[in-house]
N, C-alpha and C. Protein backbone atom coordinates (compact mmCIF):
# COMPACT_ATOMS: atom_id res chain seq x y z
N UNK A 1 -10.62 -7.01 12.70
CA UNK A 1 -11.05 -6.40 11.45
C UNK A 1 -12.32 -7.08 10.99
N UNK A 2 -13.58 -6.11 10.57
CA UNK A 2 -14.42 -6.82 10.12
C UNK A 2 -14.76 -7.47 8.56
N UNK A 3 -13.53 -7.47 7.98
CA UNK A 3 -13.71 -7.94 6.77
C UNK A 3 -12.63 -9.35 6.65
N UNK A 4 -12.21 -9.94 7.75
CA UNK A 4 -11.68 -10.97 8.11
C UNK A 4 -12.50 -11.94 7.32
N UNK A 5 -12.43 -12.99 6.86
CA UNK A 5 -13.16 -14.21 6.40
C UNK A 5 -13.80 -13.50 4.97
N UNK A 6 -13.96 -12.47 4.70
CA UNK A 6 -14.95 -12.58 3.52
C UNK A 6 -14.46 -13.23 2.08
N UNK A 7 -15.39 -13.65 1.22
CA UNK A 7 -14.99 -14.24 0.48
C UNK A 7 -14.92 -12.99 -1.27
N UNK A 8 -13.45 -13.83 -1.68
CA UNK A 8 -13.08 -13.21 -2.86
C UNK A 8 -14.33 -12.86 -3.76
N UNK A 9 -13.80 -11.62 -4.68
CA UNK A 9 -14.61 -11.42 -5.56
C UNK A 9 -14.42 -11.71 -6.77
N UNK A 10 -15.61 -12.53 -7.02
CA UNK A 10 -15.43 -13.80 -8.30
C UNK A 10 -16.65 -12.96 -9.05
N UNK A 11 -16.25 -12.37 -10.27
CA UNK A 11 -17.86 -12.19 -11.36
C UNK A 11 -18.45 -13.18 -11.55
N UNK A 12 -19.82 -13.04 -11.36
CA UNK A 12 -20.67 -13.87 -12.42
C UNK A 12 -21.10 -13.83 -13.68
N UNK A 13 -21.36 -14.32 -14.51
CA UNK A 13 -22.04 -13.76 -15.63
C UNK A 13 -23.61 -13.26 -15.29
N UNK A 14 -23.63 -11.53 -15.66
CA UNK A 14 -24.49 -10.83 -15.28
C UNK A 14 -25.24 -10.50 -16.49
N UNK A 15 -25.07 -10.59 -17.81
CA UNK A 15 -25.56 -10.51 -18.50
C UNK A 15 -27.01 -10.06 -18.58
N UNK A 16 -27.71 -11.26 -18.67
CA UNK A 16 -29.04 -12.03 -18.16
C UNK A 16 -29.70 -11.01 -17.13
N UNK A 17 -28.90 -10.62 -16.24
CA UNK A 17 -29.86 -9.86 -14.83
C UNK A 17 -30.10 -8.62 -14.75
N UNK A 18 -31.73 -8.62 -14.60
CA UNK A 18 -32.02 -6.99 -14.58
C UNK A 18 -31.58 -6.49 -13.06
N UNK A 19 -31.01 -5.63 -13.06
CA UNK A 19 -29.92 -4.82 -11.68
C UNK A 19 -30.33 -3.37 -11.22
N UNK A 20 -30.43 -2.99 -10.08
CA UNK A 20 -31.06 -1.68 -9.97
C UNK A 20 -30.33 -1.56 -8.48
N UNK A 21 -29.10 -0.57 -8.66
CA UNK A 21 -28.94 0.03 -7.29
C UNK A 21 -29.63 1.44 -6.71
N UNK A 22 -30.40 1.41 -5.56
CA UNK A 22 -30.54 2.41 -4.47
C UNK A 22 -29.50 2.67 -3.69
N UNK A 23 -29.63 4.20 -3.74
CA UNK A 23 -28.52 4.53 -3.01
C UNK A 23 -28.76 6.25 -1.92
N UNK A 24 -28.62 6.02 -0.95
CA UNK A 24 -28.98 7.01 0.04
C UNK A 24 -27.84 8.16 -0.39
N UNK A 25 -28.27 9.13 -0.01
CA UNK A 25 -27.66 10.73 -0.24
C UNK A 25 -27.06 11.36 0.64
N UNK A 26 -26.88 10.85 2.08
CA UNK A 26 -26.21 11.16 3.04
C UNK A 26 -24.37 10.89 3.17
N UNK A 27 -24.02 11.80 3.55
CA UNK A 27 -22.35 11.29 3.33
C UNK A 27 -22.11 10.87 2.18
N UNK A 28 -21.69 12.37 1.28
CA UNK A 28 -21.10 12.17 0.39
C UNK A 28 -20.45 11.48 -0.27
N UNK A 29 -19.19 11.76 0.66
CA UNK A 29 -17.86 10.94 0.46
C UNK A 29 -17.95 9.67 0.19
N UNK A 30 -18.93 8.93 1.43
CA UNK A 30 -18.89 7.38 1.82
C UNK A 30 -19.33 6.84 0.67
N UNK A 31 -20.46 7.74 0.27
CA UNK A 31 -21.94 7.33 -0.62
C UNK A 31 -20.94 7.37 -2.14
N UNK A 32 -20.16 8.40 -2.41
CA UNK A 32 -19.86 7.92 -3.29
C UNK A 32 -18.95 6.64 -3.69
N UNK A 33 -17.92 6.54 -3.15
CA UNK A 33 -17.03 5.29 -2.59
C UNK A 33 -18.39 3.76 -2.78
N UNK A 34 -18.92 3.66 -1.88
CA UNK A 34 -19.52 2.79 -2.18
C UNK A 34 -20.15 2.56 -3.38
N UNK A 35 -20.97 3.24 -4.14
CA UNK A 35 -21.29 3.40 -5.84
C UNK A 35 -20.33 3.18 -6.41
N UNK A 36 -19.49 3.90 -6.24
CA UNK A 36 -17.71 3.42 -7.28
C UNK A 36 -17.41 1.48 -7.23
N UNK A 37 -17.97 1.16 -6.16
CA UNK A 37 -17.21 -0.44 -6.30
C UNK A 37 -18.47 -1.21 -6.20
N UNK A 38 -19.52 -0.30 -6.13
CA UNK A 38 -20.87 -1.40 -6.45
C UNK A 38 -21.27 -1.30 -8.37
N UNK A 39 -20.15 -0.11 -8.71
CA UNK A 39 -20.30 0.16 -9.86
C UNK A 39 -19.35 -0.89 -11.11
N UNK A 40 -18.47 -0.71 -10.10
CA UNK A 40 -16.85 -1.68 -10.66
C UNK A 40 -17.46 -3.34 -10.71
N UNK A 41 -18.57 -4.12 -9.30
CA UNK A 41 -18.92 -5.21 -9.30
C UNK A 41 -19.64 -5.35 -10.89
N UNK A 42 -20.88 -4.67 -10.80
CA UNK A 42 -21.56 -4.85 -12.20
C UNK A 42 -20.81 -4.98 -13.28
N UNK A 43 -20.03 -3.72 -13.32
CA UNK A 43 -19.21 -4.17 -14.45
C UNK A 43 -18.68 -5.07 -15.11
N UNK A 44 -17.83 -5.85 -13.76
CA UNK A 44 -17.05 -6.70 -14.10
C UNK A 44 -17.63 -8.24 -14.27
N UNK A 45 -19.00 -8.34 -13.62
CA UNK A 45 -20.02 -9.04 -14.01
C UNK A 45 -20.80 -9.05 -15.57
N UNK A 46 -20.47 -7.58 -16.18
CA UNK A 46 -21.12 -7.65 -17.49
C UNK A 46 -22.84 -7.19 -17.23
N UNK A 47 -23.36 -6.35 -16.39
CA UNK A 47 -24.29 -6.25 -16.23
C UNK A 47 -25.11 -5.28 -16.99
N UNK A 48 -25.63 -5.39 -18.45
CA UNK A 48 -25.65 -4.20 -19.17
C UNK A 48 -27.17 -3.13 -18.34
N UNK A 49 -26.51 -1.93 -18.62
CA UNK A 49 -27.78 -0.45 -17.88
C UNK A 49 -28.22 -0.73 -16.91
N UNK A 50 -27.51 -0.75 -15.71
CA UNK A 50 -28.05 -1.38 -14.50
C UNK A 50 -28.76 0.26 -14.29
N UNK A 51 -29.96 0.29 -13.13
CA UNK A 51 -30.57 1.41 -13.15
C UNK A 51 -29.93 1.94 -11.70
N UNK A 52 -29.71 2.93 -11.50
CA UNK A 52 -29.39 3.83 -9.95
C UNK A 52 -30.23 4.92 -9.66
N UNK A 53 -31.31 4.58 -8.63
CA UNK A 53 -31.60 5.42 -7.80
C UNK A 53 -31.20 5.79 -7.15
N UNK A 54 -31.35 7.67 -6.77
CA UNK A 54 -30.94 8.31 -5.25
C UNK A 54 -32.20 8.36 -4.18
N UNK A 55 -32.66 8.24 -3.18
CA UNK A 55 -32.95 8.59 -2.46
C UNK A 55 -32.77 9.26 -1.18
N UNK A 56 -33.44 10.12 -0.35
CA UNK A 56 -32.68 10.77 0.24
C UNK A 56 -31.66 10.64 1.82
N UNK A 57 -31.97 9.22 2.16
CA UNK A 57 -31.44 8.73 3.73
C UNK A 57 -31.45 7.08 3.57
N UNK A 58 -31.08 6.51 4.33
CA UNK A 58 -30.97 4.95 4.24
C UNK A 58 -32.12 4.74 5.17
N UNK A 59 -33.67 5.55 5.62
CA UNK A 59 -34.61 4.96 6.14
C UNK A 59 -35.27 4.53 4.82
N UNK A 60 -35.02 5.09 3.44
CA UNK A 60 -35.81 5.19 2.61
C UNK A 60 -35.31 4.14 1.44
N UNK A 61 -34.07 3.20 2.03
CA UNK A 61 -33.90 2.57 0.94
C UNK A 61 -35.09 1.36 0.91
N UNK A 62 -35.64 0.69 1.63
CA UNK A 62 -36.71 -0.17 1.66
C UNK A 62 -37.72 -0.24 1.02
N UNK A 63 -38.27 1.27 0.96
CA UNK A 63 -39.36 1.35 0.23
C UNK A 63 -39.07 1.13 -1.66
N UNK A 64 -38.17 1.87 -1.74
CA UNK A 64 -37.93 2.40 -3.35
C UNK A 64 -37.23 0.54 -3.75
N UNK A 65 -36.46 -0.05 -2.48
CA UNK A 65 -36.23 -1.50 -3.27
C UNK A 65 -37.31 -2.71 -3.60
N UNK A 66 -38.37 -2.12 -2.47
CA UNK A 66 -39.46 -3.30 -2.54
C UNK A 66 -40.32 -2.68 -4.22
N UNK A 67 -40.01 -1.40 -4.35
CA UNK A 67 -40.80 -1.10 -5.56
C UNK A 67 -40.22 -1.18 -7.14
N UNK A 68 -39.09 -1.29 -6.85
CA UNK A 68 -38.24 -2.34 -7.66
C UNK A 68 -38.18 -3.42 -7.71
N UNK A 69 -38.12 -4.10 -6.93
CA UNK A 69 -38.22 -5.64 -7.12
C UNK A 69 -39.86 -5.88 -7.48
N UNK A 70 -40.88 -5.40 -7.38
CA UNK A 70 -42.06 -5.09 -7.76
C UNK A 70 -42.20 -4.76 -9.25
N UNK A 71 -41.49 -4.63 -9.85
CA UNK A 71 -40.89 -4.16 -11.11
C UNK A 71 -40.02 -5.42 -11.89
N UNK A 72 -39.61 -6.02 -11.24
CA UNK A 72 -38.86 -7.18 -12.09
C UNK A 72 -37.49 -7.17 -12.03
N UNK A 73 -37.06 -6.42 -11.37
CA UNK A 73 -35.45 -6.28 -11.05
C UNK A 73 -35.02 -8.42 -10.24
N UNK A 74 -34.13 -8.52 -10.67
CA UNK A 74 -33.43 -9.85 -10.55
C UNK A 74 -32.47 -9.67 -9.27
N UNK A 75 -32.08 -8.22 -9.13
CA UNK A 75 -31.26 -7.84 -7.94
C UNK A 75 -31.00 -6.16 -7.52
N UNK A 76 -31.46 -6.08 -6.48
CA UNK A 76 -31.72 -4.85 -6.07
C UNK A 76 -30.56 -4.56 -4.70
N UNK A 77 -29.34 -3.44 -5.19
CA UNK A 77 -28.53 -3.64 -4.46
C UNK A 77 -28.50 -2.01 -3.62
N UNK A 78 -28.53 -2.34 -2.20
CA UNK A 78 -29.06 -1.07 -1.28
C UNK A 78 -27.81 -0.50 -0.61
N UNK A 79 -27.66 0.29 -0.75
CA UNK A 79 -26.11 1.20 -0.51
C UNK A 79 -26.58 1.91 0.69
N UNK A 80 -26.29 2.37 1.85
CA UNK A 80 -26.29 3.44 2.52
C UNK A 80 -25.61 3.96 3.57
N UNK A 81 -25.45 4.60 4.51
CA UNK A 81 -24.73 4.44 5.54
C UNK A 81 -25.33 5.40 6.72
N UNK A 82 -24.62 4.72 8.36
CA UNK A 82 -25.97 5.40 9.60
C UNK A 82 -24.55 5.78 10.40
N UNK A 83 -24.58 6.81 10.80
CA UNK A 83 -23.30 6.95 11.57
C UNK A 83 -23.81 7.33 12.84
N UNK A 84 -23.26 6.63 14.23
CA UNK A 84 -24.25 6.65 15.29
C UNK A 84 -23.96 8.29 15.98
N UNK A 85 -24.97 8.58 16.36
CA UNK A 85 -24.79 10.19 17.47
C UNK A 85 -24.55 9.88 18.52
N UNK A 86 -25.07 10.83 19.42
CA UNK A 86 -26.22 10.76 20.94
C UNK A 86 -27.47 10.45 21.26
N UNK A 87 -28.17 10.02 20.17
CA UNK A 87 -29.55 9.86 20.00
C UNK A 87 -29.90 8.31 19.84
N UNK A 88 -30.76 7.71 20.06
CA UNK A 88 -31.21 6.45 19.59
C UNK A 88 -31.94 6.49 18.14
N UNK A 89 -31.35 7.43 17.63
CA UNK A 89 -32.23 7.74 15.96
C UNK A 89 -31.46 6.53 14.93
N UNK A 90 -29.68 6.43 15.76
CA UNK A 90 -28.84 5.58 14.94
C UNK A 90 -29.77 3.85 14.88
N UNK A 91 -30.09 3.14 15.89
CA UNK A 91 -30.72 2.36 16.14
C UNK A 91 -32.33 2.05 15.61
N UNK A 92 -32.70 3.02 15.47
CA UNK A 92 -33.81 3.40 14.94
C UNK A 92 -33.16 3.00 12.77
N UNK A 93 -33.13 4.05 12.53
CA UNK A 93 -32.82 4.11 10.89
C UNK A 93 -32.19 2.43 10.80
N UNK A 94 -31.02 2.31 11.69
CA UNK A 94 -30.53 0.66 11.30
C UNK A 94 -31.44 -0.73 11.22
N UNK A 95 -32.32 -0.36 12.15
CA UNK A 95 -33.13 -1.36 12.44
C UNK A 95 -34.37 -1.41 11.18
N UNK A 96 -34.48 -0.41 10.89
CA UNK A 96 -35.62 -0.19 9.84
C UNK A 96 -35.21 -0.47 8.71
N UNK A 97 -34.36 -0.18 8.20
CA UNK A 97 -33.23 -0.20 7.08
C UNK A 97 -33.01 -2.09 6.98
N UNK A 98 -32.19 -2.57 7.93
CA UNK A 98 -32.26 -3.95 8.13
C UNK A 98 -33.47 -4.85 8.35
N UNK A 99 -34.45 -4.63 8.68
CA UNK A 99 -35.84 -5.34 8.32
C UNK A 99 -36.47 -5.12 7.14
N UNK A 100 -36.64 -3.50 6.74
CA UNK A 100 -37.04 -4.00 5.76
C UNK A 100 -36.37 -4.05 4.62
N UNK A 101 -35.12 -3.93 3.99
CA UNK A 101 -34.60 -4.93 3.46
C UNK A 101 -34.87 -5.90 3.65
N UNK A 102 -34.45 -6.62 4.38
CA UNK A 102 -34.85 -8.40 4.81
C UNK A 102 -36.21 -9.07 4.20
N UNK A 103 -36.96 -8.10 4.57
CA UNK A 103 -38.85 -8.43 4.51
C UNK A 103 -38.53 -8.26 2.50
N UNK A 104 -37.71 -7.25 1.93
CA UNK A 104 -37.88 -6.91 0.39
C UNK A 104 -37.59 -8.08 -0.30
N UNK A 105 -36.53 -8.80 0.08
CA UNK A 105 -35.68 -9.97 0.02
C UNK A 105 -36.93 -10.99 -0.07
N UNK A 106 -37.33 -11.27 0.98
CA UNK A 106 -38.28 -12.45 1.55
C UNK A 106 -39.62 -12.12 0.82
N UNK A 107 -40.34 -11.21 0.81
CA UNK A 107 -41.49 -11.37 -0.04
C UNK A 107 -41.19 -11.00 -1.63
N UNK A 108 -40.89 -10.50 -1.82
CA UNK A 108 -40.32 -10.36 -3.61
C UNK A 108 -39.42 -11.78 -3.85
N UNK A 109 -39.21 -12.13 -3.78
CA UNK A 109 -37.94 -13.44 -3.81
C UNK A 109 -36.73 -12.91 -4.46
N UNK A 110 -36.43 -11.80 -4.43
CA UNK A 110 -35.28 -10.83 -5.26
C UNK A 110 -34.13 -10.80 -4.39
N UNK A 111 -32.91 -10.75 -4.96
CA UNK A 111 -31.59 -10.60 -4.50
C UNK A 111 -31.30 -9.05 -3.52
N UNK A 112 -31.08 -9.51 -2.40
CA UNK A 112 -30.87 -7.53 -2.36
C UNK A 112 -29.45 -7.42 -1.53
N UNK A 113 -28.41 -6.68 -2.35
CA UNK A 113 -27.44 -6.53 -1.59
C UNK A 113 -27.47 -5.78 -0.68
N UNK A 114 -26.90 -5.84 0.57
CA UNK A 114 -27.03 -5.19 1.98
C UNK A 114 -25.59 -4.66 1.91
N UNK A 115 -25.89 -3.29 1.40
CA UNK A 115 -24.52 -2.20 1.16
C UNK A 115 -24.82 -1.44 2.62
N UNK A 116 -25.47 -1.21 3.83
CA UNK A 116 -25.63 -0.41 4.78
C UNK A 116 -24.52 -0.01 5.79
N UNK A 117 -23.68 0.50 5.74
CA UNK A 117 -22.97 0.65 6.89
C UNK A 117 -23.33 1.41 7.79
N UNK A 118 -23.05 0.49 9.24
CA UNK A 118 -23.57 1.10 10.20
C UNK A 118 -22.38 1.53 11.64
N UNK A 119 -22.27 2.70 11.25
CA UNK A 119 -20.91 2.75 12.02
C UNK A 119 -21.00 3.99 12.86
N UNK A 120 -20.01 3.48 13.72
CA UNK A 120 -19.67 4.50 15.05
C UNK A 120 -19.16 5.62 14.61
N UNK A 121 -18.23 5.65 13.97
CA UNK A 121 -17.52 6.97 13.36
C UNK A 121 -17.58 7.40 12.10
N UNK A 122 -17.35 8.65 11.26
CA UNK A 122 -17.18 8.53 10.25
C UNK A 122 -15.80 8.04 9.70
N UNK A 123 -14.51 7.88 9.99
CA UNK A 123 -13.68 7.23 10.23
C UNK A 123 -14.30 5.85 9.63
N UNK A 124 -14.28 5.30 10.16
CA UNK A 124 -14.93 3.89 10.08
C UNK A 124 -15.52 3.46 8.95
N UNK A 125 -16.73 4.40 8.78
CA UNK A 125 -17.88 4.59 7.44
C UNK A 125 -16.32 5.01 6.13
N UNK A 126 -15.96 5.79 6.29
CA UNK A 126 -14.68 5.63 5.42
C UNK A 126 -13.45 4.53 4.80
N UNK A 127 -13.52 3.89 6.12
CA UNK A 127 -12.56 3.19 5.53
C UNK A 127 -13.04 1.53 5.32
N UNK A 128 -14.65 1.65 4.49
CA UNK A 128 -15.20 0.71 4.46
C UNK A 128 -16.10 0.93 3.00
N UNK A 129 -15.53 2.36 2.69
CA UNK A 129 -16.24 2.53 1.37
C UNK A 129 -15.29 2.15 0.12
N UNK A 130 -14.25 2.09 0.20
CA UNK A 130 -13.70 1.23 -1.02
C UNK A 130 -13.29 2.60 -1.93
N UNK A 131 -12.68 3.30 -1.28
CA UNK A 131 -12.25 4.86 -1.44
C UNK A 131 -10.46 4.22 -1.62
N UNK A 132 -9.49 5.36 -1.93
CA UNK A 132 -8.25 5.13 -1.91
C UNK A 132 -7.98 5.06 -0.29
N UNK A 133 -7.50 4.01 0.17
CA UNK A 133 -6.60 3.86 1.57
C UNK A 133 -7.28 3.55 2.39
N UNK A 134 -8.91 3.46 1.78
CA UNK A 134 -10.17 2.19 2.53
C UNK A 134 -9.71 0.53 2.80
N UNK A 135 -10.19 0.22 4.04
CA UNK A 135 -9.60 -1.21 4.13
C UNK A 135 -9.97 -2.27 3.14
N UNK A 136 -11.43 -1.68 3.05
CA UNK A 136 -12.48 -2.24 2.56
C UNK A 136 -13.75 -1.97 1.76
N UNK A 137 -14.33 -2.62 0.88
CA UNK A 137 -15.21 -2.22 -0.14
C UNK A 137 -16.38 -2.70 0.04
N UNK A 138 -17.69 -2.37 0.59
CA UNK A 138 -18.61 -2.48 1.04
C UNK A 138 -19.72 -2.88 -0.05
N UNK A 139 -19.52 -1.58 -1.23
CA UNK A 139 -20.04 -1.12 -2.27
C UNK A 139 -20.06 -2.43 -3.19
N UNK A 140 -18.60 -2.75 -3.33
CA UNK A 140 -18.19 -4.12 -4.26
C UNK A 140 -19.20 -5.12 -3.62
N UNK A 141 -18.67 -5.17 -2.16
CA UNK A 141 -19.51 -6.54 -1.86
C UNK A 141 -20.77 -6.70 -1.93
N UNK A 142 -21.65 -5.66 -1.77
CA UNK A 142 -22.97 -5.77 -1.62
C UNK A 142 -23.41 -6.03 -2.69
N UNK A 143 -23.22 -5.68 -4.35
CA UNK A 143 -23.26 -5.68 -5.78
C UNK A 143 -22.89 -7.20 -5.54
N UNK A 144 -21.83 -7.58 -5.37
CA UNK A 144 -21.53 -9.42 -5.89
C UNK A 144 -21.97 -10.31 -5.03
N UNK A 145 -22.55 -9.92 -4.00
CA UNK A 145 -23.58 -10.65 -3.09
C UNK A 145 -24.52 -11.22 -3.88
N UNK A 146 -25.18 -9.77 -4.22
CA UNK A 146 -26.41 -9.71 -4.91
C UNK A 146 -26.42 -10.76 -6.12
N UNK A 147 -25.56 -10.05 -7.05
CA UNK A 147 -25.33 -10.68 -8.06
C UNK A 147 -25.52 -12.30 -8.28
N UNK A 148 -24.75 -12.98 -6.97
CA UNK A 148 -24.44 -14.45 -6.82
C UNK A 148 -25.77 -15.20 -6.39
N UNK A 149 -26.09 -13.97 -5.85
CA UNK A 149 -27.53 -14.67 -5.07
C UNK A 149 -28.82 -14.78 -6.33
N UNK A 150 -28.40 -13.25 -7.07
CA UNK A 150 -29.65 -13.15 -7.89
C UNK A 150 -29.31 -14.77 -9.40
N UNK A 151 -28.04 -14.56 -9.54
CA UNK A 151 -27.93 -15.94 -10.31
C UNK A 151 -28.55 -16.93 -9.64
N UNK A 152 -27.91 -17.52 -8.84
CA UNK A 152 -28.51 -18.93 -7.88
C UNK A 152 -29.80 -18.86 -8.09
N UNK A 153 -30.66 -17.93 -7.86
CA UNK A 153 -32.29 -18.01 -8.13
C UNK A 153 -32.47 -18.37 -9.49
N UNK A 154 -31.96 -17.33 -10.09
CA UNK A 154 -32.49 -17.99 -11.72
C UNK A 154 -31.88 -19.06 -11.95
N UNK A 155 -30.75 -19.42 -11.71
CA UNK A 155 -30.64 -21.21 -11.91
C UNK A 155 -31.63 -22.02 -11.10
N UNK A 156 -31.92 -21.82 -9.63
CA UNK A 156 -32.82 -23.02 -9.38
C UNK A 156 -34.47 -22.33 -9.98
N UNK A 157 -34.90 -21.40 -10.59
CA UNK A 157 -36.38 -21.27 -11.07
C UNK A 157 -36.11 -22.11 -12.44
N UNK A 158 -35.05 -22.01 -13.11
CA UNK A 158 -34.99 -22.92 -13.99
C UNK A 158 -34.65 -24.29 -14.71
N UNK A 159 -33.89 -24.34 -13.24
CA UNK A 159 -33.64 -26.28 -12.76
C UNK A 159 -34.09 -26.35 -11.92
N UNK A 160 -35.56 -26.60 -11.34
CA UNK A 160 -35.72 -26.95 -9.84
C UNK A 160 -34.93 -28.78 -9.62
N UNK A 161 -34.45 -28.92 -8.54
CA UNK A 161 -34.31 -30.25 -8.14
C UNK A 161 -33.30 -30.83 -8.89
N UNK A 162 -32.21 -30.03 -9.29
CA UNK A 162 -31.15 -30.16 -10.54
C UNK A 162 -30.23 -30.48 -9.97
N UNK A 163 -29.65 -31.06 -9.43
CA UNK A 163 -27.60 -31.18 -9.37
C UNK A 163 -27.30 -29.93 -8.89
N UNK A 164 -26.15 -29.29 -8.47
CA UNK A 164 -26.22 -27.98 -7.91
C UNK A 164 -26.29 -26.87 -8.55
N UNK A 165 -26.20 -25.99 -7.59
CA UNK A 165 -26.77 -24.82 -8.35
C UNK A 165 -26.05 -23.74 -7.48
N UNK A 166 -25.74 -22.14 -7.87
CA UNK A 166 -25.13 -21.47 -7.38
C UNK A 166 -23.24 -21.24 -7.74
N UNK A 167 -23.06 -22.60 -8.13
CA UNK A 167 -21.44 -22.07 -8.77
C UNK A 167 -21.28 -20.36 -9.60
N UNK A 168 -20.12 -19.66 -8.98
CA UNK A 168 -20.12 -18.69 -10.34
C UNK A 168 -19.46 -18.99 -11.51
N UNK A 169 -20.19 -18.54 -12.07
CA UNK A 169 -19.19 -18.61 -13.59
C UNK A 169 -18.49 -17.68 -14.31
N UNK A 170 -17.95 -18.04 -14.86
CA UNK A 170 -16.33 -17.28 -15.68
C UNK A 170 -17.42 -16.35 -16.05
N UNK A 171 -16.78 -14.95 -16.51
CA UNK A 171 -17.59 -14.19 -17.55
C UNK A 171 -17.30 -14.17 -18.99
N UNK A 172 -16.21 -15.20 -19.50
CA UNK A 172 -15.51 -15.35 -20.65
C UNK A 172 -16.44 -15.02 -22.03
């Protein structure tokens, strides 16, 4: 199972963080499932008016996140999903999708959750969207990734060289 080892979901206090999920338009079903528990993370983080874009495929989440985080977003969380064919198009969109994310991450210094599923079946892409009788919540995780990561930054821009940094905290 690929959600073996992952770690619990702990809120942070989100208050503080400007939040902006992208989210691809392909597969309904999946697409919505994943929004539902990238929706439930914020929440439960306290993240007030987080913004949601649609765009129309997960080649296109890269662009619209680097232009958000270009914008001031604290964490930019990328939802999508690639379900493989007969074609090398699956390999293609994943690979593009996963760099540049990566590159959005690395030159913006912004949080970006990696919501992409990249799966063989739709089967699979299902039971990873955090739907009723899903194994797993993709959506959630990619949101409290983000979240944890986008805290940790603003604690060390504002303690550099401090004692640690990155604990979550209660949302009390």
């Amino acid at each position: 199972m690929s959600g073996a080892g992952a770690p619990t979901h702990e809120p942070v206090d989100g208050r503080d963080l400007k939040v902006a999920v992208v989210a691809a338009s392909w597969h309904t079903q999946v697409m919505d499932g994943l929004l539902a528990g990238a929706r439930r993370a914020l929440a439960d983080s306290r993240v007030e008016a987080p913004l949601e874009v649609r765009v129309p495929g997960t080649f296109e989440l890269p662009v619209v996140a680097a232009a958000l985080a270009a914008q001031g977003y604290d964490a930019v969380v990328a939802l999508g999903v690639v379900i493989r064919g007969g074609t090398p198009h699956f390999e293609y969109v994943c690979s593009a999708a996963t760099d540049g994310l990566s590159r959005v991450a690395l030159d913006h210094g912004v949080a970006v959750g990696f919501g992409v599923l990249t799966c063989d079946t739709e089967e699979q892409a299902l039971d990873r969207a955090g739907l009723p009788g899903s194994s797993e919540d993709k959506g959630l995780e990619a949101a409290s990734a983000a979240l944890l990561t986008a805290r940790t930054l603003k604690d060390l821009r504002a303690r550099p060289g401090e004692g640690t940094v990155g604990e979550s905290r209660p949302t009390a």
